[in-house]
N, C-alpha and C. Protein backbone atom coordinates (compact mmCIF):
# COMPACT_ATOMS: atom_id res chain seq x y z
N UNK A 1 95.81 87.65 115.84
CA UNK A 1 94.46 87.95 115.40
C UNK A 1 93.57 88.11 116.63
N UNK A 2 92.74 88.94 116.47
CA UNK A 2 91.67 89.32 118.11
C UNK A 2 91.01 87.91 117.66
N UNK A 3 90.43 87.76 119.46
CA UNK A 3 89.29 86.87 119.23
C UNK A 3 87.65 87.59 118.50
N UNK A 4 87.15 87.42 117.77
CA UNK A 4 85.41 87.59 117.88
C UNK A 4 84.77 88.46 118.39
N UNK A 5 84.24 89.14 118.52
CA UNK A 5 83.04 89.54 119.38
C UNK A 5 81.83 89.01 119.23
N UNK A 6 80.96 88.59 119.81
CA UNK A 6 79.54 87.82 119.47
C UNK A 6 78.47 88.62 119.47
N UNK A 7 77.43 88.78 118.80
CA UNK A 7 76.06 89.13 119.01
C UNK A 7 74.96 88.14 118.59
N UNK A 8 74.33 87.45 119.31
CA UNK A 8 73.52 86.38 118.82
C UNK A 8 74.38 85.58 117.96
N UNK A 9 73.64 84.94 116.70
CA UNK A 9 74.82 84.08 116.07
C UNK A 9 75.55 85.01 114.95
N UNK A 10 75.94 85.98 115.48
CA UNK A 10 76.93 87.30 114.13
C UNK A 10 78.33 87.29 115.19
N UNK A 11 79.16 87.49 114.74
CA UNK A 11 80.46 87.49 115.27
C UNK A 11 80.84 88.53 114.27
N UNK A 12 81.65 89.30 115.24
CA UNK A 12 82.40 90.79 114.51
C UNK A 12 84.09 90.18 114.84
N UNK A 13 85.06 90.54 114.26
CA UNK A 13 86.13 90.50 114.57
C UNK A 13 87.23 91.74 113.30
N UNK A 14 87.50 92.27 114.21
CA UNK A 14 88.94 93.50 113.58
C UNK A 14 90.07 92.83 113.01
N UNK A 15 90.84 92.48 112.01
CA UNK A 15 91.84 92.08 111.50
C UNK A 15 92.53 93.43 111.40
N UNK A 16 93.93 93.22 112.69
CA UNK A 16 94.67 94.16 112.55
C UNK A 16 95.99 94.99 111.89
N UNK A 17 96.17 93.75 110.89
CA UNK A 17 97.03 94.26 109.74
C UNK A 17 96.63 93.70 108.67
N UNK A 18 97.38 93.93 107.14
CA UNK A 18 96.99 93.49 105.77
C UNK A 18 97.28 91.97 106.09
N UNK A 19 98.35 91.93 106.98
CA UNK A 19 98.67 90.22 106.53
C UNK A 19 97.25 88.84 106.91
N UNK A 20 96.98 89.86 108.18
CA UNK A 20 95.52 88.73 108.80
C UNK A 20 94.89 89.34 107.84
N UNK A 21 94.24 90.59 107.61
CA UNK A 21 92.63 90.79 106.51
C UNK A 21 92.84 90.05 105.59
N UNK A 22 94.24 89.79 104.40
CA UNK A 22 94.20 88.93 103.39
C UNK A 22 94.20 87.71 103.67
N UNK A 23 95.34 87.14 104.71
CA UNK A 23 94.81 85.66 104.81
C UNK A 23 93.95 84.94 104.93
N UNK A 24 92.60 85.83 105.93
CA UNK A 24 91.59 85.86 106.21
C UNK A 24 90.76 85.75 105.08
N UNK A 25 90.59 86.67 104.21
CA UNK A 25 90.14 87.36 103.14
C UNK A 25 90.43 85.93 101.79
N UNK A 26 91.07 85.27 101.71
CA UNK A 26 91.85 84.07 100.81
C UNK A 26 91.29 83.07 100.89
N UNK A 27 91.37 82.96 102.32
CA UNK A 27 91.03 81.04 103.11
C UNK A 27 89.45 81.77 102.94
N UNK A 28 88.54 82.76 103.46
CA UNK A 28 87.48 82.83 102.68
C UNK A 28 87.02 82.31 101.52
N UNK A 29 87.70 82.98 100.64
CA UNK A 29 87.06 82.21 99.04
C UNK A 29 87.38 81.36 98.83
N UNK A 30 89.20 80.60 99.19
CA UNK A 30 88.95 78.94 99.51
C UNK A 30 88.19 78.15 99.64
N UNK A 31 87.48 78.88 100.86
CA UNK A 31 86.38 77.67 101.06
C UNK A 31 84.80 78.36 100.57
N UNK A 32 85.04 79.29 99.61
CA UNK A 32 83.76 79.44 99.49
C UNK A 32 82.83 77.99 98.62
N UNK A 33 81.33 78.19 98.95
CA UNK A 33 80.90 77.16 98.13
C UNK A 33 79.93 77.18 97.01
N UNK A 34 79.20 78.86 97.29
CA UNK A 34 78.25 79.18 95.90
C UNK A 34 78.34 80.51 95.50
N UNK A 35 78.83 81.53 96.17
CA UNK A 35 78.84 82.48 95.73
C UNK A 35 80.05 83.36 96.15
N UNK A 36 81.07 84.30 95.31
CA UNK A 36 81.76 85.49 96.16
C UNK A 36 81.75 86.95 94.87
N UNK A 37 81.54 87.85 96.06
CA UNK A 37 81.23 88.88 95.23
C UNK A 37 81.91 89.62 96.32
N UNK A 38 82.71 90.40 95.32
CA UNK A 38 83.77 91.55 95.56
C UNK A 38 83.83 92.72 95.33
N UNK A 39 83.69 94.09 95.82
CA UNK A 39 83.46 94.82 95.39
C UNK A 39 84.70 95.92 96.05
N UNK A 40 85.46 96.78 95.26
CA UNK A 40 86.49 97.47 96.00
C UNK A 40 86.65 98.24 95.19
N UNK A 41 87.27 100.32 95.66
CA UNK A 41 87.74 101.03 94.73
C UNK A 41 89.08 100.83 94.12
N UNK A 42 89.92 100.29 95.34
CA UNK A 42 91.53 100.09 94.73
C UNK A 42 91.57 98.64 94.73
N UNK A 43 91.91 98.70 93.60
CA UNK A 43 92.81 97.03 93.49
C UNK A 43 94.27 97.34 92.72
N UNK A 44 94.81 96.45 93.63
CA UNK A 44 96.22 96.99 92.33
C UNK A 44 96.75 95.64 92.17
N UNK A 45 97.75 95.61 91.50
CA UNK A 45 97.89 93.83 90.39
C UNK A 45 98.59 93.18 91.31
N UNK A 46 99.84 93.90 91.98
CA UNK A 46 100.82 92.95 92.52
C UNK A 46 100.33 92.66 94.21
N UNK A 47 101.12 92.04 94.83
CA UNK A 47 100.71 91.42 96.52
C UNK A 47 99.91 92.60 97.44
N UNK A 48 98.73 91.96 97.90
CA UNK A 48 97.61 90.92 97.35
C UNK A 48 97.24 90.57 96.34
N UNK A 49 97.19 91.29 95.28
CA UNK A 49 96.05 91.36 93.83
C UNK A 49 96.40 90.68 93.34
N UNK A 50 97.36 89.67 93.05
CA UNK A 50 97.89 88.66 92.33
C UNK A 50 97.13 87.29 93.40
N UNK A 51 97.40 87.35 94.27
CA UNK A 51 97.11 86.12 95.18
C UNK A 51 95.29 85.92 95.31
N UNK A 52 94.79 87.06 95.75
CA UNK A 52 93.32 87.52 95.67
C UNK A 52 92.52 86.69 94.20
N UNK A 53 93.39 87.37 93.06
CA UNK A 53 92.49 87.39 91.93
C UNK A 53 93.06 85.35 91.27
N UNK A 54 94.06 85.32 92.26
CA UNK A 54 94.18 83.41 91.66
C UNK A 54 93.18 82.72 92.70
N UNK A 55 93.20 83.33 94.03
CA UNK A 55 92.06 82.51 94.73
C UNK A 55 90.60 82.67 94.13
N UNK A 56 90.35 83.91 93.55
CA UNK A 56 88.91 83.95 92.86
C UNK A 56 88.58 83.14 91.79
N UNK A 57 89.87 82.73 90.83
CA UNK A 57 89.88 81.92 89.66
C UNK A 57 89.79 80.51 90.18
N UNK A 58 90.53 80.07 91.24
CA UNK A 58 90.33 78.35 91.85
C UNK A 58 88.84 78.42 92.23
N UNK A 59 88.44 79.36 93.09
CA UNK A 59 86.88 79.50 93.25
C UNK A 59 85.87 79.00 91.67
N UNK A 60 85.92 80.40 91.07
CA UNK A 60 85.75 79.88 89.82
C UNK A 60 85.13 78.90 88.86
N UNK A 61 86.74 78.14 88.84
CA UNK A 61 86.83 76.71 88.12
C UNK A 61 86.14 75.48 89.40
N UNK A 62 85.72 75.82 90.53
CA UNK A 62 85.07 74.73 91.36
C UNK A 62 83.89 74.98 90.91
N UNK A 63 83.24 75.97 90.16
CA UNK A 63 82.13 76.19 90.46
C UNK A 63 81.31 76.99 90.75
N UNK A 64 82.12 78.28 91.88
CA UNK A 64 81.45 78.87 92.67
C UNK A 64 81.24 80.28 91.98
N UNK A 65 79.88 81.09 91.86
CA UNK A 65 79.25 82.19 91.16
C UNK A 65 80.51 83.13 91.80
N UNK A 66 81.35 84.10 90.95
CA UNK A 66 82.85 84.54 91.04
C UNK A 66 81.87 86.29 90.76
N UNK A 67 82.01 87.36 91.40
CA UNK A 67 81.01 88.49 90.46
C UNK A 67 82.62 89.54 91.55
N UNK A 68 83.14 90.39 90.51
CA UNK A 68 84.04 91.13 91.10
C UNK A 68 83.27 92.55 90.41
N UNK A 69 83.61 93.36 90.84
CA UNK A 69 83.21 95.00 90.27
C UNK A 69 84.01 95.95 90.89
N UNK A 70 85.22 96.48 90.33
CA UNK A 70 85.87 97.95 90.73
C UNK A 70 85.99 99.11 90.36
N UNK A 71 86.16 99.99 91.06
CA UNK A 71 86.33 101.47 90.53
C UNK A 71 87.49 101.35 89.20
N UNK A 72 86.87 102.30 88.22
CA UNK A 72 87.95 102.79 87.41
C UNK A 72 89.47 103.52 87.44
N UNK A 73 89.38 104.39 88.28
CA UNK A 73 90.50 105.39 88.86
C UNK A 73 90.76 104.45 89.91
N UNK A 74 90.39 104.34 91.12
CA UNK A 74 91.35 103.45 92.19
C UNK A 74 91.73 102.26 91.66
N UNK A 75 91.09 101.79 90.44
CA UNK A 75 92.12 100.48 90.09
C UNK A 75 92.64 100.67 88.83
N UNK A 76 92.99 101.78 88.35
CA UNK A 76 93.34 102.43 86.86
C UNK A 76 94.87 101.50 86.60
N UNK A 77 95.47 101.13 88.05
CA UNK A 77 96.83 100.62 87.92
C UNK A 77 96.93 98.86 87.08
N UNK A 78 96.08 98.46 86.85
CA UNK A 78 95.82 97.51 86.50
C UNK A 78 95.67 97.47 84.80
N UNK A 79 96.16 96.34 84.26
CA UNK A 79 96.55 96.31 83.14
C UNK A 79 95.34 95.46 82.52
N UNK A 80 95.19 96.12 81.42
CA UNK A 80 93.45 95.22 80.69
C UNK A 80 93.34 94.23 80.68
N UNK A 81 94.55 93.17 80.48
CA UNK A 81 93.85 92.03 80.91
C UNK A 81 94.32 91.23 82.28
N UNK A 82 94.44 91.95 83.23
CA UNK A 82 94.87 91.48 84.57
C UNK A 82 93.55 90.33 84.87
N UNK A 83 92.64 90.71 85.02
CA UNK A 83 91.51 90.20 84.87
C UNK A 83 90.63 88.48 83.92
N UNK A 84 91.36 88.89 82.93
CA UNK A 84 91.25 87.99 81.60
C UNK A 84 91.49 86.50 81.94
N UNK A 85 92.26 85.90 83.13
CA UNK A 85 92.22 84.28 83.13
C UNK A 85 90.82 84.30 84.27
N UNK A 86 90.16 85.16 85.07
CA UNK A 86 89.20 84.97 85.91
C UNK A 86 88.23 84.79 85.07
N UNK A 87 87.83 85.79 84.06
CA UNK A 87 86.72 85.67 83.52
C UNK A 87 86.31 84.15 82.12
N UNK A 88 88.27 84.00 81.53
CA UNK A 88 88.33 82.54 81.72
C UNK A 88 87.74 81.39 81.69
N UNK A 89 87.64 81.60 83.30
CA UNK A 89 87.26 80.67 84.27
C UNK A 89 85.90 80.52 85.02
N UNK A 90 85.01 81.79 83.92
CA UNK A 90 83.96 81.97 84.54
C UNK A 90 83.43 82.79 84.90
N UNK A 91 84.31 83.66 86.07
CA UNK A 91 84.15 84.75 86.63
C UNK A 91 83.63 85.85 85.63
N UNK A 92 83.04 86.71 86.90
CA UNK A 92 82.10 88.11 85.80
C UNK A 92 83.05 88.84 86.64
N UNK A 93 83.49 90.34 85.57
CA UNK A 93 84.26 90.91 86.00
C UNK A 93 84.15 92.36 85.47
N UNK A 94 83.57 93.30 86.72
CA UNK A 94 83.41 94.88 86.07
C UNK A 94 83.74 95.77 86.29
N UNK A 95 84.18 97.18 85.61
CA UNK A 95 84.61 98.37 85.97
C UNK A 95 83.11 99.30 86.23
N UNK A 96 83.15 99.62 87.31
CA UNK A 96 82.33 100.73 87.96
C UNK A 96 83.15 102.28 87.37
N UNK A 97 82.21 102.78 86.07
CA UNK A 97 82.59 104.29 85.36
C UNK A 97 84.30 104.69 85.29
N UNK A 98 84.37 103.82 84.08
CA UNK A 98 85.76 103.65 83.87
C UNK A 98 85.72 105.01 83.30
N UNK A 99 87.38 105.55 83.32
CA UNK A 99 87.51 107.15 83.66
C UNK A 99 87.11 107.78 82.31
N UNK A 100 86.61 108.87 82.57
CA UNK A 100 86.51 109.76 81.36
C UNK A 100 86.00 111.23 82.39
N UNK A 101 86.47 112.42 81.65
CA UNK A 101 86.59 113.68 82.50
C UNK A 101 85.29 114.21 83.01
N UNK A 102 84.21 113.43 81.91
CA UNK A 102 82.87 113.98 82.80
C UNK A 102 82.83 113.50 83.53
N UNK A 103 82.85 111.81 84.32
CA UNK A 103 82.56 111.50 85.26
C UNK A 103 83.23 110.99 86.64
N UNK A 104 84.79 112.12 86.20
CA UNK A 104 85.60 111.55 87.22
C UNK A 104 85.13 111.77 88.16
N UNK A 105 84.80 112.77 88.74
CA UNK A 105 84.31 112.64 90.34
C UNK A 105 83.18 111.86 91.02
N UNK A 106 82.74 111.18 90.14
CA UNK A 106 81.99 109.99 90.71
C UNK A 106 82.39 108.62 90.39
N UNK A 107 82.56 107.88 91.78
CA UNK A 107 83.57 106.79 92.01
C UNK A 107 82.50 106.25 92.80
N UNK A 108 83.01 104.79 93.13
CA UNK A 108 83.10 104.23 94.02
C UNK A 108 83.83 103.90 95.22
N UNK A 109 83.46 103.83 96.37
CA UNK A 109 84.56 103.55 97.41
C UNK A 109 84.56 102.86 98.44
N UNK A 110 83.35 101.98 97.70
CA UNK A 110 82.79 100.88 98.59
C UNK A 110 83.71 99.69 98.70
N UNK A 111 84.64 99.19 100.28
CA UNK A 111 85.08 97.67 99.98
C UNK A 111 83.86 97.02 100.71
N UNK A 112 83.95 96.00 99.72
CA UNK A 112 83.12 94.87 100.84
C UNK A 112 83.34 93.42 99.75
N UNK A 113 83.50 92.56 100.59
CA UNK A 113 83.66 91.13 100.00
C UNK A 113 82.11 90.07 100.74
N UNK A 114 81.88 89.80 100.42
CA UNK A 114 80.50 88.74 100.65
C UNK A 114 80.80 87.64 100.07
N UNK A 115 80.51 86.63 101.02
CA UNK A 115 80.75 85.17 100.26
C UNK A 115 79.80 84.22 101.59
N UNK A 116 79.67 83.50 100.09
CA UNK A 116 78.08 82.24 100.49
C UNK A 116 77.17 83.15 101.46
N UNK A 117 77.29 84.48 101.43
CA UNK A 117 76.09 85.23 101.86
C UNK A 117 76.55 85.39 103.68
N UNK A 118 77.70 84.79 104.01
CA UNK A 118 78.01 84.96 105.29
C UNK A 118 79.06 85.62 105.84
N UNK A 119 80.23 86.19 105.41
CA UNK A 119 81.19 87.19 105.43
C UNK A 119 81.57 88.12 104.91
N UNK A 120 81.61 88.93 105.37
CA UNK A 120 81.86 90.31 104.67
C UNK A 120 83.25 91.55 105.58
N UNK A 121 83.73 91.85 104.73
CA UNK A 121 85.25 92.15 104.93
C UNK A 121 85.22 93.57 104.29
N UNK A 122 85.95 94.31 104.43
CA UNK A 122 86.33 95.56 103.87
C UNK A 122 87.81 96.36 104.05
N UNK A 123 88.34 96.02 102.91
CA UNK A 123 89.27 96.37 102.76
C UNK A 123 90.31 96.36 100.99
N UNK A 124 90.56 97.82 101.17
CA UNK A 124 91.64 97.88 99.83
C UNK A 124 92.39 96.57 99.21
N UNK A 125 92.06 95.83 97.74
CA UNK A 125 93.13 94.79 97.42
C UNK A 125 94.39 95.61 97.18
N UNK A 126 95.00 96.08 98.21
CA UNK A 126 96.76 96.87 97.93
C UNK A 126 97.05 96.62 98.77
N UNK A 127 98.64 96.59 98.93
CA UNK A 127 99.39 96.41 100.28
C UNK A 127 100.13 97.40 100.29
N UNK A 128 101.05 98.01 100.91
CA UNK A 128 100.50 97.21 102.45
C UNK A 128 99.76 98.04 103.51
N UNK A 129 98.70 97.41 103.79
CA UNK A 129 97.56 97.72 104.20
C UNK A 129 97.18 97.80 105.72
N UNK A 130 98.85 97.55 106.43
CA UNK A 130 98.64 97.50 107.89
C UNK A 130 98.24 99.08 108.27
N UNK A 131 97.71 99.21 109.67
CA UNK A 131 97.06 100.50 110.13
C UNK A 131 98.15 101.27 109.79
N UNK A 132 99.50 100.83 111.00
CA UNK A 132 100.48 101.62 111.11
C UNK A 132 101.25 102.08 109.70
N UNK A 133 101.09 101.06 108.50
CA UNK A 133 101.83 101.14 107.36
C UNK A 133 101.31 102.53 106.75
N UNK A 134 100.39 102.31 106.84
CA UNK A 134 99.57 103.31 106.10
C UNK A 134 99.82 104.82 106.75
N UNK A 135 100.28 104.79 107.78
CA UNK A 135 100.26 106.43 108.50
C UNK A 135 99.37 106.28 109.92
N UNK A 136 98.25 105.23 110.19
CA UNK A 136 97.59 105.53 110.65
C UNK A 136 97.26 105.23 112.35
N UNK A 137 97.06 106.02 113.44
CA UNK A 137 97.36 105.08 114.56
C UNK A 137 96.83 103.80 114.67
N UNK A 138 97.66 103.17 115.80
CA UNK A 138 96.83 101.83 115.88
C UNK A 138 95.23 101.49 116.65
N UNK A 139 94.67 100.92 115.92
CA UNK A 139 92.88 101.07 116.18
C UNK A 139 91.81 101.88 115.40
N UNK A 140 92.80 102.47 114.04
CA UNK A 140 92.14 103.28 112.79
C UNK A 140 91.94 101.96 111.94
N UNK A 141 92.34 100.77 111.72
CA UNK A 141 92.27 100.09 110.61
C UNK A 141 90.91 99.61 110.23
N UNK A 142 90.74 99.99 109.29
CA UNK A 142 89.52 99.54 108.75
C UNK A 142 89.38 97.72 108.34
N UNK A 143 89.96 96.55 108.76
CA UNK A 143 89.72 95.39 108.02
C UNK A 143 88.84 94.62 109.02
N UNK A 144 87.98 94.40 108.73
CA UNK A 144 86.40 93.26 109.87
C UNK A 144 86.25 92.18 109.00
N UNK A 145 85.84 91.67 109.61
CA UNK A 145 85.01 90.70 109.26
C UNK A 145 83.86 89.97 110.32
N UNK A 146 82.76 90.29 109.25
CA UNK A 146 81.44 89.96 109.88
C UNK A 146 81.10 88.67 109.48
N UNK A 147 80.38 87.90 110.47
CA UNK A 147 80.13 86.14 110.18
C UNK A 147 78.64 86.15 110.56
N UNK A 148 77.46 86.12 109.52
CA UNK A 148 76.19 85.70 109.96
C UNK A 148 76.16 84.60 110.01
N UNK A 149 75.69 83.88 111.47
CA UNK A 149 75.37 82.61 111.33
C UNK A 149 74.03 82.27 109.88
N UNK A 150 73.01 83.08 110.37
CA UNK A 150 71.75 82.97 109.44
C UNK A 150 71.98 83.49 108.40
N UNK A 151 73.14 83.76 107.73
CA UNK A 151 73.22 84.51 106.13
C UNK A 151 72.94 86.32 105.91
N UNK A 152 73.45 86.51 105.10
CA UNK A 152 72.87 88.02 105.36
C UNK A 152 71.52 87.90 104.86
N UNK A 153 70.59 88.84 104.89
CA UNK A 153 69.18 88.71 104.39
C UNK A 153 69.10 89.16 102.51
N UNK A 154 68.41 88.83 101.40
CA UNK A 154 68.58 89.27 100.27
C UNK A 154 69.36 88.46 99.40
């Protein structure tokens, strides 16, 4: 895993394959303590999406405000009630313009994960999600994670 980069109290750091962004991404909502909100076009059910969506449910049942929202088409692979023990447990759980032919071409394709207002991550719940796995050279990968010391603002 890289070390950090610092700017005042914000720390940037690149997670350079799926295996650090998710572990990363896990022990996050582990320890979250009031809030995680998830937002991604692809999710798909099996590794990560199985591991992801049980860490959101332990979140959950502690307590902590659980708010997921995905695309319809990038997570079309998912079965209706993949979802169904999170919400359970609490969790709010939504499809962003689930498919129909008028509005396929408008999606979402926003990742971003936020939790207790201080990390934020971006990246596909699918594997495998390393740069190179994917096709892509090394130093294309899209997985960060940002750490406000002071919270994000809002």
């Amino acid at each position: 895993m890289q070390r950090a980069a610092t700017m005042g109290d914000t720390s940037f750091q690149w997670l350079r394959t799926g295996d650090e962004a998710f572990s990363a991404l896990i022990a996050a909502i582990e320890g979250a303590r009031s809030c995680v909100c998830l937002e991604t076009y692809i999710y798909a059910p099996k590794n990560p999406g199985g591991p992801v969506r049980d860490a959101l449910i332990r979140a959950a049942r502690r307590g902590v405000s659980v708010r997921v929202l995905i695309d319809g088409l990038g997570s079309s692979s998912l079965d209706e009630g993949f979802f169904d023990p999170l919400r359970l447990a609490g969790g709010e759980v939504r499809v962003f313009n689930p498919l129909t032919l008028r509005r396929l071409p408008v999606r979402s394709h926003r990742k971003l994960l936020v939790i207790d207002r201080t990390f934020v991550d971006a990246a596909p719940i699918a594997g495998p999600q390393s740069p190179q796995a994917a096709g892509h050279r090394p130093g294309l990968g899209h997985h960060w994670r940002v750490q406000c010391g002071s919270g994000i603002p809002g």
